[in-house]
C-alpha atoms as a PDB file:
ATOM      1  CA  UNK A   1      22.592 -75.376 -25.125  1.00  0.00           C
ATOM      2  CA  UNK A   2      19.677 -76.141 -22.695  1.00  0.00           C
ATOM      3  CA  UNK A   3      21.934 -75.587 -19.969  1.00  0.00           C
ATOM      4  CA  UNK A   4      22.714 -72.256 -20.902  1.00  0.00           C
ATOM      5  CA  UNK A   5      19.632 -71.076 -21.779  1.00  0.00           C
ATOM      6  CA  UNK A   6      18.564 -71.733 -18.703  1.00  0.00           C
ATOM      7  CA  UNK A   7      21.349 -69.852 -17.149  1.00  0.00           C
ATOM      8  CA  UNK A   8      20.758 -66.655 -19.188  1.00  0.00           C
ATOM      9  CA  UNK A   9      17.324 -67.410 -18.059  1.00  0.00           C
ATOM     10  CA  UNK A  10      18.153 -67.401 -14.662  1.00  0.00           C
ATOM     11  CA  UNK A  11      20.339 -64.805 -14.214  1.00  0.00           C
ATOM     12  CA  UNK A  12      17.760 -62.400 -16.198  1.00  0.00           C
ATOM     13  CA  UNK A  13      15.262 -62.734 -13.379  1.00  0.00           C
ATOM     14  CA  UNK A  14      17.443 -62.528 -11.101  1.00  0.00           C
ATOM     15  CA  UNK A  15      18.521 -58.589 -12.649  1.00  0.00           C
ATOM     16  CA  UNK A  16      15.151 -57.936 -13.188  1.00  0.00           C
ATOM     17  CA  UNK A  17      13.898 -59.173  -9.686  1.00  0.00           C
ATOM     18  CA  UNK A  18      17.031 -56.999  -8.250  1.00  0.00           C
ATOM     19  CA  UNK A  19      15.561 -53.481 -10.080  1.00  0.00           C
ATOM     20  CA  UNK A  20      12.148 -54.282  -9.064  1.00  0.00           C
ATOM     21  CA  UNK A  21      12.909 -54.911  -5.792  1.00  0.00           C
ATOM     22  CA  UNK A  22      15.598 -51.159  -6.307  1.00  0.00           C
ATOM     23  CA  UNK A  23      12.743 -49.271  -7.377  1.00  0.00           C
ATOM     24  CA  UNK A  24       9.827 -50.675  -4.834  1.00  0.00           C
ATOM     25  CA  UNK A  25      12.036 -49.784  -1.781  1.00  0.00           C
ATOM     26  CA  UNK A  26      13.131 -46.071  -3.467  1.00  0.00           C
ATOM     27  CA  UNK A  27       9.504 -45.641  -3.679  1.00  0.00           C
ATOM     28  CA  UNK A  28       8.223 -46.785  -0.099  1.00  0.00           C
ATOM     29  CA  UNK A  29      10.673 -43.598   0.944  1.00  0.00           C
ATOM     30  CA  UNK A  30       9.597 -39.993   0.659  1.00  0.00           C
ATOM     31  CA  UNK A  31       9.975 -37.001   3.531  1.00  0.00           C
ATOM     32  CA  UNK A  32       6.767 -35.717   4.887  1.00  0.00           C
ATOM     33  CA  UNK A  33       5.846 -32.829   7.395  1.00  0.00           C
ATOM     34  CA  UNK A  34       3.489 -30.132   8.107  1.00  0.00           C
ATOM     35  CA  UNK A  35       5.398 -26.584   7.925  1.00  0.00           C
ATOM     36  CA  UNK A  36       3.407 -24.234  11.190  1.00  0.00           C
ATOM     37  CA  UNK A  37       3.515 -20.310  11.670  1.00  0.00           C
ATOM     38  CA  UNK A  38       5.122 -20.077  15.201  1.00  0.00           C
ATOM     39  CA  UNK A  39       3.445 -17.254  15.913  1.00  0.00           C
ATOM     40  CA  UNK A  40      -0.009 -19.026  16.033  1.00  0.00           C
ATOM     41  CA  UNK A  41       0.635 -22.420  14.926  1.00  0.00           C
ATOM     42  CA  UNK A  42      -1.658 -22.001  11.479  1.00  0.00           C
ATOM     43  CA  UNK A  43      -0.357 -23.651   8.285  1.00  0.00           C
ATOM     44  CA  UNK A  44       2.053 -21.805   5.958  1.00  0.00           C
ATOM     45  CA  UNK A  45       0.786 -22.991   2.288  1.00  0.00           C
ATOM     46  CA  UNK A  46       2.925 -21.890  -0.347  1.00  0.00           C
ATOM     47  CA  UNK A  47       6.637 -22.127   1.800  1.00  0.00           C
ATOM     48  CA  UNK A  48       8.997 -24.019  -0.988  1.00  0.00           C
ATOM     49  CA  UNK A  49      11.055 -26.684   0.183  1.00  0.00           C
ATOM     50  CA  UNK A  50      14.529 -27.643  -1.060  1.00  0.00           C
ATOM     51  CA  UNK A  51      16.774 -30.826   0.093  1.00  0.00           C
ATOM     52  CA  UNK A  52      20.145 -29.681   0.367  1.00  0.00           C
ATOM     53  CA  UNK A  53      22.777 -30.696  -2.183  1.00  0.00           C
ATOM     54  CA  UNK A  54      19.756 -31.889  -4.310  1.00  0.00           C
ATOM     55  CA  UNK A  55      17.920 -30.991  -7.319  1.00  0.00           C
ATOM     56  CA  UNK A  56      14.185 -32.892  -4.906  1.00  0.00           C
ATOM     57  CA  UNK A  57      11.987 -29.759  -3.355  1.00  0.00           C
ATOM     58  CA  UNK A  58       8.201 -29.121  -3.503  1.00  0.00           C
ATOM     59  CA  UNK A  59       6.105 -26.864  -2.097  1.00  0.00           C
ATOM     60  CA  UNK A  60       3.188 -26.613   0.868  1.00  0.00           C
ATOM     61  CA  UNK A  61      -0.378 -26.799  -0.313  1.00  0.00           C
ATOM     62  CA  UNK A  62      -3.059 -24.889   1.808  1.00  0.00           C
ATOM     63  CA  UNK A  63      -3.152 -26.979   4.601  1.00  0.00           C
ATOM     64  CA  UNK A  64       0.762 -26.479   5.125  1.00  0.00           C
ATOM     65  CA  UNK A  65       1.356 -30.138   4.206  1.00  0.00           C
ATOM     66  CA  UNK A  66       4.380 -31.203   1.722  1.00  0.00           C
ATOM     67  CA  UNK A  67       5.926 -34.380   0.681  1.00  0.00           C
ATOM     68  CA  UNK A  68       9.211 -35.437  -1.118  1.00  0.00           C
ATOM     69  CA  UNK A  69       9.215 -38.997  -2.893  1.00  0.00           C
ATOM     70  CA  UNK A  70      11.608 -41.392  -3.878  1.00  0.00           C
ATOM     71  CA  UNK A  71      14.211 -41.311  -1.876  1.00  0.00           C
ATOM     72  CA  UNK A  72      16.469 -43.430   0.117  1.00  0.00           C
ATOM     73  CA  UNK A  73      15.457 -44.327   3.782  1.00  0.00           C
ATOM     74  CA  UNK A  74      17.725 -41.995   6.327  1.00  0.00           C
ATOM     75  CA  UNK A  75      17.758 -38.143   7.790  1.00  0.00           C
ATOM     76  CA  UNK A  76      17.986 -35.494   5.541  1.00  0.00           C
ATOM     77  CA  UNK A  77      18.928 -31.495   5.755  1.00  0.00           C
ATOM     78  CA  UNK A  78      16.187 -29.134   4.329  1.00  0.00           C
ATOM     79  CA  UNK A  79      15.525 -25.641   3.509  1.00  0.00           C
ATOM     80  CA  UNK A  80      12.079 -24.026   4.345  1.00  0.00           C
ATOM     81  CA  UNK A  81      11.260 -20.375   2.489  1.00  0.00           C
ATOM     82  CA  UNK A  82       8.857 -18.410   1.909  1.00  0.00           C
ATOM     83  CA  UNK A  83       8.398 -14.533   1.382  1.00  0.00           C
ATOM     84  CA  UNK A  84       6.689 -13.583   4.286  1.00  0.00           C
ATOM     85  CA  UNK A  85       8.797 -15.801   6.938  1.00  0.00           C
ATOM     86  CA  UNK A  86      12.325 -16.361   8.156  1.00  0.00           C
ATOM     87  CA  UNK A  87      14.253 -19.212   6.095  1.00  0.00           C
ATOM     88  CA  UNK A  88      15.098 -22.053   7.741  1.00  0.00           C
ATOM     89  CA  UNK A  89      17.574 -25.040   7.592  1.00  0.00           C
ATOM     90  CA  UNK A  90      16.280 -28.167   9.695  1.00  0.00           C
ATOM     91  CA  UNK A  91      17.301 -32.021   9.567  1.00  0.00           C
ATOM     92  CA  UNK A  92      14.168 -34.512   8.988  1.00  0.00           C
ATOM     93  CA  UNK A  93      14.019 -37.953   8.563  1.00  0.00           C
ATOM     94  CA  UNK A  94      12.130 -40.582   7.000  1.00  0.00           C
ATOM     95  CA  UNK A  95      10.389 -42.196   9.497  1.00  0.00           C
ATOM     96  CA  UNK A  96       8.448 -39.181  10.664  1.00  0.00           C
ATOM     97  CA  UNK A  97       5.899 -36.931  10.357  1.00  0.00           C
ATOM     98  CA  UNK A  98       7.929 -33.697  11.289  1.00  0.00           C
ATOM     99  CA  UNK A  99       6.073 -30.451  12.475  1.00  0.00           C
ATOM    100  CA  UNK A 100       8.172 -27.587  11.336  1.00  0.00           C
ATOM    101  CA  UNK A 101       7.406 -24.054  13.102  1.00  0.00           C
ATOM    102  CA  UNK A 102       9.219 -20.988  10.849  1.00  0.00           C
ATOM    103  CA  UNK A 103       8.889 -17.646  12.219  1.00  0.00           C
ATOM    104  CA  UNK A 104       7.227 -14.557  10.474  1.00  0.00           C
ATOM    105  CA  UNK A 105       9.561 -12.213   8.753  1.00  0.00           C
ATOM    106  CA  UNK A 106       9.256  -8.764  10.022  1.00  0.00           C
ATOM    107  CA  UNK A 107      10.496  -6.187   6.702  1.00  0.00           C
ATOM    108  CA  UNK A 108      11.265  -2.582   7.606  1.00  0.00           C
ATOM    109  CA  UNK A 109      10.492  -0.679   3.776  1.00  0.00           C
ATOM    110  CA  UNK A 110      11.353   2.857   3.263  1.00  0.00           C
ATOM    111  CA  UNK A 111       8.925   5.700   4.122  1.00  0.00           C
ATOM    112  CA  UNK A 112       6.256   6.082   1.745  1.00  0.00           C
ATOM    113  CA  UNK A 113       4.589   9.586   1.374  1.00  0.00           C
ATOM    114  CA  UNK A 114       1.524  10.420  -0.836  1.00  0.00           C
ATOM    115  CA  UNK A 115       2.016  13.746  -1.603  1.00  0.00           C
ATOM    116  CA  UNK A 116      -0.435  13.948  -4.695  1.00  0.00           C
ATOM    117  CA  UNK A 117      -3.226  16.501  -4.433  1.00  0.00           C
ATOM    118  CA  UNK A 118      -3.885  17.291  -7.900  1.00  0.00           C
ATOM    119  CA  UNK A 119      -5.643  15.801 -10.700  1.00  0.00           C
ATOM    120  CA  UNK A 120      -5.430  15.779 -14.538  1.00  0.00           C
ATOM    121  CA  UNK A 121      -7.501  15.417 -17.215  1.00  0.00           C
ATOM    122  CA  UNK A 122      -7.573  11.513 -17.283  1.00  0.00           C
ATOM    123  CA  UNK A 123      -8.934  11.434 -13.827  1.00  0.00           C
ATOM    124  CA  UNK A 124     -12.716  11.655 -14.416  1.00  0.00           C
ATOM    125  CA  UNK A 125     -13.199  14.620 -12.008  1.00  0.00           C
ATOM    126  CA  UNK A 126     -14.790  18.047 -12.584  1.00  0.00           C
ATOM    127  CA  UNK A 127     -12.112  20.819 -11.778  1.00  0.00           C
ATOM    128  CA  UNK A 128     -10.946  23.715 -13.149  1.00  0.00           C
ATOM    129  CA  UNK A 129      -7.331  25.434 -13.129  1.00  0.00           C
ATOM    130  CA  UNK A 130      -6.466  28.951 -12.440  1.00  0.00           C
ATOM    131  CA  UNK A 131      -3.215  30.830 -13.442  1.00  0.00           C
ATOM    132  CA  UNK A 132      -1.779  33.738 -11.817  1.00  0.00           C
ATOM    133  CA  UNK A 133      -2.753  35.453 -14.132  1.00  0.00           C
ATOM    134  CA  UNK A 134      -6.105  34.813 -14.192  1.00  0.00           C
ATOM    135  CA  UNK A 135      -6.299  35.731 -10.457  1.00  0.00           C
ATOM    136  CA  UNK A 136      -4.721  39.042 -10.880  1.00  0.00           C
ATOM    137  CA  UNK A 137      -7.382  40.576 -13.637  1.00  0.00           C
ATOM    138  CA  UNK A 138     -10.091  40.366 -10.653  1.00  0.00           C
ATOM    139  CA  UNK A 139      -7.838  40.661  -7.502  1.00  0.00           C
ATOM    140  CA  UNK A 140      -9.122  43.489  -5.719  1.00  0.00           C
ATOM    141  CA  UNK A 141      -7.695  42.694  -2.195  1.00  0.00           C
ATOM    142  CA  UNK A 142     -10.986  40.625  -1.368  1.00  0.00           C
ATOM    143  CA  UNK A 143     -10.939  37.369   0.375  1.00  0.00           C
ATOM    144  CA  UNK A 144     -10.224  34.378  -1.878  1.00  0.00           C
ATOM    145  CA  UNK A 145     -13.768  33.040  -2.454  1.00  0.00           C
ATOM    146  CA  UNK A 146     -14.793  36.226  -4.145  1.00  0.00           C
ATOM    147  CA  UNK A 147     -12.373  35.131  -7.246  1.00  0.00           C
ATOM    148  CA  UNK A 148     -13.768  31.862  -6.919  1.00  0.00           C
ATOM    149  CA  UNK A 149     -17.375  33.022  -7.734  1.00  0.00           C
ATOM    150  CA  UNK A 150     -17.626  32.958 -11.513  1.00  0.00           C
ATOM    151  CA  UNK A 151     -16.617  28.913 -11.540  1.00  0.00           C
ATOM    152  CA  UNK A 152     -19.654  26.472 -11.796  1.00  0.00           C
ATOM    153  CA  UNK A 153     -21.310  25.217  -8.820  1.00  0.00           C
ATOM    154  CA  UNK A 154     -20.079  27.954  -6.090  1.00  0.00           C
ATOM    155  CA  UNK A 155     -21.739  30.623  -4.260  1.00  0.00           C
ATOM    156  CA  UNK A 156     -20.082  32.880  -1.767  1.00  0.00           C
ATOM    157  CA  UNK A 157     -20.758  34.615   0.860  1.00  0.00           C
ATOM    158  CA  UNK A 158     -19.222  37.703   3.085  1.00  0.00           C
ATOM    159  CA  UNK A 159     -20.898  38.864   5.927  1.00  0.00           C
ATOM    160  CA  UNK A 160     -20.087  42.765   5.631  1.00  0.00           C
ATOM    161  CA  UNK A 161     -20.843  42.059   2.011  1.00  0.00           C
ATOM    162  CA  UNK A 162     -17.716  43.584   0.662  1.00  0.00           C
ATOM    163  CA  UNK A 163     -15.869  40.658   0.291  1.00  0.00           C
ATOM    164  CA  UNK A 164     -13.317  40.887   3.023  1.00  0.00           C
ATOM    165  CA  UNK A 165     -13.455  39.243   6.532  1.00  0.00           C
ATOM    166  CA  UNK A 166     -15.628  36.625   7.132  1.00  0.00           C
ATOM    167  CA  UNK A 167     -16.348  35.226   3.559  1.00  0.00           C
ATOM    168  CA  UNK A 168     -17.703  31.176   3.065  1.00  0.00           C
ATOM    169  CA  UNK A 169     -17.626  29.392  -0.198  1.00  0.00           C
ATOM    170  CA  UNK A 170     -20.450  26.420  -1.391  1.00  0.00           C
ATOM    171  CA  UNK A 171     -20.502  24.458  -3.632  1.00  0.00           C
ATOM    172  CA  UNK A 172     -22.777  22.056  -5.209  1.00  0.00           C
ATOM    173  CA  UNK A 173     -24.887  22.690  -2.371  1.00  0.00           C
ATOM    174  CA  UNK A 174     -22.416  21.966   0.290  1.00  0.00           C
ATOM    175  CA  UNK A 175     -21.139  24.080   3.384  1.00  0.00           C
ATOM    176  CA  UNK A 176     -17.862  25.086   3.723  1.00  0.00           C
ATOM    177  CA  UNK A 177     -16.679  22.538   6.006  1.00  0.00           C
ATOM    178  CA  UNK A 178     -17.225  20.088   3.537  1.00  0.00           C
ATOM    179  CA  UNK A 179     -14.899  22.163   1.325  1.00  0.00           C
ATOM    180  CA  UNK A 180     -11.507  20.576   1.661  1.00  0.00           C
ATOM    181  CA  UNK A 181      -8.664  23.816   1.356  1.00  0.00           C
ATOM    182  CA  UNK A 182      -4.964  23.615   1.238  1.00  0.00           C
ATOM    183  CA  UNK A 183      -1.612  25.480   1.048  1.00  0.00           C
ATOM    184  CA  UNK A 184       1.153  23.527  -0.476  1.00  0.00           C
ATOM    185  CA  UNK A 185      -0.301  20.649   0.550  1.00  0.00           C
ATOM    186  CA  UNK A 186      -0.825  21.945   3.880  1.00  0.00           C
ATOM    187  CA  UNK A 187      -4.176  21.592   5.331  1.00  0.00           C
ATOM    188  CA  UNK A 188      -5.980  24.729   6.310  1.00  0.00           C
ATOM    189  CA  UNK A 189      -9.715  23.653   7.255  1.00  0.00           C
ATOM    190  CA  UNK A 190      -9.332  23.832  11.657  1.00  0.00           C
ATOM    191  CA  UNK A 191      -9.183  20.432  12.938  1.00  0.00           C
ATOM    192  CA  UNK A 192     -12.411  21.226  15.376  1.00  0.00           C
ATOM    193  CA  UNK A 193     -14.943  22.691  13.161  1.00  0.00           C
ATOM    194  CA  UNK A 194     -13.657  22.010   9.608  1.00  0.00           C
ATOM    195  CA  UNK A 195     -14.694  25.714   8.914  1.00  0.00           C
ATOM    196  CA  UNK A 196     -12.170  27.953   6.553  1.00  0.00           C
ATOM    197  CA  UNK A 197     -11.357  30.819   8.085  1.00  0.00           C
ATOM    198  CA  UNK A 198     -10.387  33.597   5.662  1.00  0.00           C
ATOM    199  CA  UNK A 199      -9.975  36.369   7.635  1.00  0.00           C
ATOM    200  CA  UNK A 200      -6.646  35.081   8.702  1.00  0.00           C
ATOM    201  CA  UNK A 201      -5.199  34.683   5.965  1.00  0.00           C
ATOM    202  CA  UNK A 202      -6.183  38.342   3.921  1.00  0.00           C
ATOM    203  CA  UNK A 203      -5.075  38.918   0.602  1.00  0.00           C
ATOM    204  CA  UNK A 204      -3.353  35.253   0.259  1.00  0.00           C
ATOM    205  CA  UNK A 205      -4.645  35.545  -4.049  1.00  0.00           C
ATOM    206  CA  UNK A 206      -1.624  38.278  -4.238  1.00  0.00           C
ATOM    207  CA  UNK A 207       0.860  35.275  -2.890  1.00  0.00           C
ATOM    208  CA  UNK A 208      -0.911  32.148  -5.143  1.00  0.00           C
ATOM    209  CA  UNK A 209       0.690  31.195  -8.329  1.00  0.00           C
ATOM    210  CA  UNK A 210      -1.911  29.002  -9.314  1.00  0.00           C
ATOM    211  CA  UNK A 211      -5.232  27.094  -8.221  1.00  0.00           C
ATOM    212  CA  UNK A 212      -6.956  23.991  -8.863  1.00  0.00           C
ATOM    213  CA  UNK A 213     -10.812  24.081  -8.110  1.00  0.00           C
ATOM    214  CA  UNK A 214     -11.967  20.112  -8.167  1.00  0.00           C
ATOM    215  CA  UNK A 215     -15.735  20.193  -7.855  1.00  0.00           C
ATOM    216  CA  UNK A 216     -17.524  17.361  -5.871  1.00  0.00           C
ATOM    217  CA  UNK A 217     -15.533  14.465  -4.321  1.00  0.00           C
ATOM    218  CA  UNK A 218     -12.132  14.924  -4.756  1.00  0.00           C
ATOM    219  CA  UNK A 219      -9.081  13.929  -3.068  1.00  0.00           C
ATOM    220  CA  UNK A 220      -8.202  14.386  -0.193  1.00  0.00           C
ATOM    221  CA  UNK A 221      -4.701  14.486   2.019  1.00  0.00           C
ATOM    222  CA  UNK A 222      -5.999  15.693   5.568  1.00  0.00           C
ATOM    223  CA  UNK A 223      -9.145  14.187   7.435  1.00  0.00           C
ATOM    224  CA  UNK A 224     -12.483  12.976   5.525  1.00  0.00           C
ATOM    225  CA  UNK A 225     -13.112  13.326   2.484  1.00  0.00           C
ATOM    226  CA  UNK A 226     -14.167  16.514   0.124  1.00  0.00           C
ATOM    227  CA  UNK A 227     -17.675  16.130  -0.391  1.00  0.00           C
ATOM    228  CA  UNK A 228     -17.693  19.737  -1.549  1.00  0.00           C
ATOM    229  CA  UNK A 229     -14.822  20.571  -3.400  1.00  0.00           C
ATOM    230  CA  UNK A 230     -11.131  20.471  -3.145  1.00  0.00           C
ATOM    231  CA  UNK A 231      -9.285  23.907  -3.293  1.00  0.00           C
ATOM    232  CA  UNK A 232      -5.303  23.329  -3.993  1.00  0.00           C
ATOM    233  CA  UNK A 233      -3.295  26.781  -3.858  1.00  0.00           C
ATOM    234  CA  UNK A 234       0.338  26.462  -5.237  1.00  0.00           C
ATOM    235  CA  UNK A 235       2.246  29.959  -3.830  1.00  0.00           C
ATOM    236  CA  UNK A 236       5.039  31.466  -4.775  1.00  0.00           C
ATOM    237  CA  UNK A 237       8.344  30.197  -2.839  1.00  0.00           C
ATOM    238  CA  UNK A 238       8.553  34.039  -0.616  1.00  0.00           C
ATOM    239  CA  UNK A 239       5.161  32.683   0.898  1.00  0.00           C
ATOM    240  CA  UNK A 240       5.950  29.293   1.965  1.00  0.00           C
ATOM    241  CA  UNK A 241       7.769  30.512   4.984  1.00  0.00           C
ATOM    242  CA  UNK A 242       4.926  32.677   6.161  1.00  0.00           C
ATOM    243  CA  UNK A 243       2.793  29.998   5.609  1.00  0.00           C
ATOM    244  CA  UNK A 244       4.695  27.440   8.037  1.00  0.00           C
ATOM    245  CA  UNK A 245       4.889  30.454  10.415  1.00  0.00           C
ATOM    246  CA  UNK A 246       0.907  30.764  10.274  1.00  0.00           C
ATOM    247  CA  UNK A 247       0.547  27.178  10.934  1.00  0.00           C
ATOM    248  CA  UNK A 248       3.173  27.057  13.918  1.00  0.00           C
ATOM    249  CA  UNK A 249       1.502  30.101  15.248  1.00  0.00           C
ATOM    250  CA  UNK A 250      -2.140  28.383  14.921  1.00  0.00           C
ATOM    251  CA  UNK A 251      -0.883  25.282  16.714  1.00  0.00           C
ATOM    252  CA  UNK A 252       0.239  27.326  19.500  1.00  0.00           C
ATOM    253  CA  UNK A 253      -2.855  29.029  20.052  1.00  0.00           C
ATOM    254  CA  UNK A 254      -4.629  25.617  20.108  1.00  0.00           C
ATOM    255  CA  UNK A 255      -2.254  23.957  22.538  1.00  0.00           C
ATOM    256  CA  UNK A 256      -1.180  25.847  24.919  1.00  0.00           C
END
């Protein structure tokens, strides 16, 4: 009975000496490496990597380090990706510290335009809207700053003083080049001076549909800011056209 207990003895440290032994040399293993922009050679932190046909991955940390332990001793194939480079597929091994370049990812999106030139009443800004309607009652044929001269904040001024010709528009103090103006989006203020010139466009209030008057800084879709106001005229579809005709025919007389 001695005999045997000393077997069973035996041949339980000898299992137990075999999975220590098993799990001290799976631990000594691991992959290491350093993953590198190519473009400059900083780290990448953040790039997730996977070994293939394996559940092991990890990720970089801000120095562009990573590390994958408990592994068997040998070369292994890896994935490298990340959202703002190329993915990449590389074979490491071991016994290494591997320096991995990956190469920035270059992503074409789809034209974005900001189109948005009016504002509501959740916006926080001082404005004031203005049917057709409304514009008809006091549309005499004068320049459009006339009808603007009942809203808060605005004086105008015409230099014959009867309202048609050259006519300027303040407000809160500021001069008209600070006074952002446009058509359908389309900026009218001249790209030199800033200045709104009414006299070319004479009797546009007959062709607006509607107006919003935004008082102070507003936004703005062409140059600097409106430190002014903004002045957004919607027109009816039969002046669009002549409007893109004015504005072809002002670019000519500019440039040629």
């Amino acid at each position: 009975m001695n005999f045997i207990s000393n077997r069973t003895i035996k041949n339980g440290l000898l299992f137990f000496a075999i999975v220590f032994f098993t799990e001290t040399s799976f631990a000594q293993n691991f992959l290491q490496g350093t993953v590198l922009n190519e473009k400059d050679q900083s780290p990448v932190s953040g790039a997730v990597i996977r070994m293939n046909n394996s559940f092991a991955n990890t990720s970089t940390d801000a120095k562009g380090h990573f590390k994958i332990k408990g592994i068997l001793s040998g070369s292994y194939e890896i994935s490298i990706s990340h959202i703002a480079f190329e993915t990449k597929n590389i074979s490491i091994s071991t016994d290494s510290e591997n320096n991995i370049s990956i190469q920035p990812k270059i992503y074409l999106a789809d034209e974005i335009t900001i189109n948005a030139t009016r504002v509501d009443q959740k916006s926080g800004a001082a404005f004031n809207n203005i049917t057709k309607d409304e514009l008809e009652k006091n549309n005499l044929g004068q320049d459009l700053p006339l009808l603007l001269n009942n809203l808060p904040s605005v004086v105008v001024t015409s230099d014959a003083g009867n309202g048609v010709g050259y006519t300027g528009i303040r407000v809160r103090g500021n001069d008209p080049t600070r006074v952002n103006v446009t058509i359908n989006g389309i900026p009218v203020n001249d790209a030199e001076s800033h200045q709104v010139y009414w006299v070319d466009l004479p009797d546009v209030a007959s062709s607006t549909d509607n107006i919003q008057f935004q008082r102070g800084l507003g936004n703005s879709t062409n140059g600097a800011g409106a430190f002014g106001a903004s002045i957004n005229l919607q027109t009816t579809k039969n002046f669009t056209s002549c409007l893109w005709k004015y504005q072809f025919v002002n670019w000519l007389i500019q440039y040629k």
